[in-house]
Protein backbone atom coordinates (compact mmCIF):
# COMPACT_ATOMS: atom_id res chain seq x y z
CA UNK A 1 17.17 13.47 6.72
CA UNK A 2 15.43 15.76 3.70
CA UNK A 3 15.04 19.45 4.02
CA UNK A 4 12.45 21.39 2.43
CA UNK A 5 12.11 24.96 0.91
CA UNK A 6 9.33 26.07 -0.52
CA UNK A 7 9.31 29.13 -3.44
CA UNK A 8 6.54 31.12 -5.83
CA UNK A 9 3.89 31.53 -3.70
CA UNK A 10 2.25 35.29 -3.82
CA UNK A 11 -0.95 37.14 -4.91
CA UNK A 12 -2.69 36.48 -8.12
CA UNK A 13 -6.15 37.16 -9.30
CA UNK A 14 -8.73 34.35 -9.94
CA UNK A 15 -7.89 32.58 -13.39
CA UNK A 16 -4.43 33.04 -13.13
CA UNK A 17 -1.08 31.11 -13.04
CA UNK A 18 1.68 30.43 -10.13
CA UNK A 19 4.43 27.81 -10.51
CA UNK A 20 5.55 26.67 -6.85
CA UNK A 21 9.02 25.07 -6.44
CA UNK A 22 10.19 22.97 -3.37
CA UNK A 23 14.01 22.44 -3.34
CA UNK A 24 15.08 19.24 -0.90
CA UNK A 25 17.91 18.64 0.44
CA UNK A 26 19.53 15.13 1.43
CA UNK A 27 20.40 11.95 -0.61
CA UNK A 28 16.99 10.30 -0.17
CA UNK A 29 15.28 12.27 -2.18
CA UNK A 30 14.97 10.56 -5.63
CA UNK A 31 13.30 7.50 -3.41
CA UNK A 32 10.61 9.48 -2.09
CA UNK A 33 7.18 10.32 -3.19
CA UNK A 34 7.01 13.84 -2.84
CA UNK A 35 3.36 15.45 -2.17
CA UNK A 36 1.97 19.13 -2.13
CA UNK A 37 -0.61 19.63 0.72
CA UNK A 38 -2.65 22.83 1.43
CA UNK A 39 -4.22 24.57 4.37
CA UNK A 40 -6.95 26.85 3.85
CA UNK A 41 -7.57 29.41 6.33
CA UNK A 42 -9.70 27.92 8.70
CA UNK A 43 -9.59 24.64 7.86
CA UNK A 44 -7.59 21.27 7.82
CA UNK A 45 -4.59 20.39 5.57
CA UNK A 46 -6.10 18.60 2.67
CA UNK A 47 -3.79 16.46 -0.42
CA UNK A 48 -3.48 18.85 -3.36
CA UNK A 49 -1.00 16.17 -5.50
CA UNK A 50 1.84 13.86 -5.03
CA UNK A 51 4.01 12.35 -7.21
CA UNK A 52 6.18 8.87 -7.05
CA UNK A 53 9.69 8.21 -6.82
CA UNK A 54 10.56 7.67 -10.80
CA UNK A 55 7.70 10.09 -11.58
CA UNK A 56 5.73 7.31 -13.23
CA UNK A 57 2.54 7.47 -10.74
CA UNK A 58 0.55 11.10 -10.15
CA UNK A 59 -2.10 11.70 -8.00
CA UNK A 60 -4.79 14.55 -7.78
CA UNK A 61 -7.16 15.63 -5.43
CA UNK A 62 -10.38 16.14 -7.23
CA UNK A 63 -10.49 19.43 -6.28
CA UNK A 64 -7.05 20.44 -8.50
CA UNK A 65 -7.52 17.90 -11.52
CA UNK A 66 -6.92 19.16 -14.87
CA UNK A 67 -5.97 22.74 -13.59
CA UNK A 68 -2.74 21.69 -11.21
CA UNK A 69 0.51 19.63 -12.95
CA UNK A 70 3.29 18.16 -10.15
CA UNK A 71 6.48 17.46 -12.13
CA UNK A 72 10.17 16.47 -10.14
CA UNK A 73 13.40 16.43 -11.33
CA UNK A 74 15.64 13.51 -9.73
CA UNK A 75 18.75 15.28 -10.65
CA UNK A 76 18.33 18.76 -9.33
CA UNK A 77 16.28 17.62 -6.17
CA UNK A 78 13.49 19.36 -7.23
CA UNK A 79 9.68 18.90 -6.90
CA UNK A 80 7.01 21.87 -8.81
CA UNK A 81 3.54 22.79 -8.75
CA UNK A 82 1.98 24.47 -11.79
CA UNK A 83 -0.96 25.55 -10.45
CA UNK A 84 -3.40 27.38 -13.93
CA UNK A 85 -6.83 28.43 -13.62
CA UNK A 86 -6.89 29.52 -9.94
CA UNK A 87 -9.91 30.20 -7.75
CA UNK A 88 -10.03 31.75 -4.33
CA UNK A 89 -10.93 28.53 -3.04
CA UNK A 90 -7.10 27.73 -3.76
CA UNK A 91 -6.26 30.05 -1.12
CA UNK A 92 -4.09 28.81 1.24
CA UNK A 93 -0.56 27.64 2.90
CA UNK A 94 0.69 25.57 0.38
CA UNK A 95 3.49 23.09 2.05
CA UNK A 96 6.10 20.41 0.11
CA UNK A 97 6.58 17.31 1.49
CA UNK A 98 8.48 13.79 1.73
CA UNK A 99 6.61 10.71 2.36
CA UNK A 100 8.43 7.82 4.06
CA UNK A 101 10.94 6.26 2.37
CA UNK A 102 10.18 3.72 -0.31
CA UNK A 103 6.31 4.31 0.29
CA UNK A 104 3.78 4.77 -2.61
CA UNK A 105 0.70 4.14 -3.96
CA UNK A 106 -2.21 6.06 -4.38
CA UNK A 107 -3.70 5.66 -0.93
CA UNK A 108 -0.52 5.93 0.84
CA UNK A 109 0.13 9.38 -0.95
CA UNK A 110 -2.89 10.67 -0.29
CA UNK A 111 -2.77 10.93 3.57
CA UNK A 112 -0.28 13.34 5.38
CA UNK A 113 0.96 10.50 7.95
CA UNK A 114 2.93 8.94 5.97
CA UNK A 115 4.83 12.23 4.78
CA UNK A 116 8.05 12.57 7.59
CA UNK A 117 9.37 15.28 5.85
CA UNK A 118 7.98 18.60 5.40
CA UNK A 119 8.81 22.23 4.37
CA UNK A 120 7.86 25.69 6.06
CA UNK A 121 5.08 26.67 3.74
CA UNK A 122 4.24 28.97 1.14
CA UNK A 123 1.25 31.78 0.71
CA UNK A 124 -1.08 31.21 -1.80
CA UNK A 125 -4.06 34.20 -2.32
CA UNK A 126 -5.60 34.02 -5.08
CA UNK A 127 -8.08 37.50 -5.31
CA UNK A 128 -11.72 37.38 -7.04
């Protein structure tokens, strides 16, 4: 079992910076891929990033490269967002989440079924 929390999201104006923290619980954790999703208002949850296990693979959705970092930190049970450059397109519930245990790979990351774990959500609005 892995509990989520989510932290950081808020109001910011279009170009700049929020850091979004999800704090798990449970001893699985540092065997997980962890992955941020988003829902926009309106609209499906998409992939935003994940990242593996040992921290070695990282995936972004095209939509975040080069302006979103996901980082983790094994030992405090920890998984971030650094989200720079924002857009109101980045609007939206932002939600942490554990993939199935021992899964990877960028596909598998990628797609929300295989995440069994996930937290409540987070605001993200992001004014032009």
């Amino acid at each position: 079992q892995v509990q989520l929390v989510e932290s950081g999201g808020g109001l910011v104006q279009a170009g700049g910076s929020l850091r979004l923290s999800c704090a798990a619980s449970g001893r699985t954790f540092s065997s997980r891929t962890m992955g941020w999703f988003r829902q926009p208002p309106g609209k499906e949850r998409e992939f935003v990033a994940a990242i593996s296990w040992s921290g070695g693979n990282i995936y972004y959705s095209d939509s975040v490269k080069g302006r979103f970092t996901i980082s983790r930190d094994n030992a405090k049970n920890t998984v971030d967002l650094q989200m720079d450059t924002l857009n109101p397109d980045d609007t939206a519930v932002y939600y942490c989440a554990a993939a199935r245990y021992s899964g990877w790979g960028n596909t598998f990351s990628r797609e929300d079924r295989n995440y069994d774990y996930w937290g409540q959500g987070t605001q993200v609005t992001v004014s032009s």
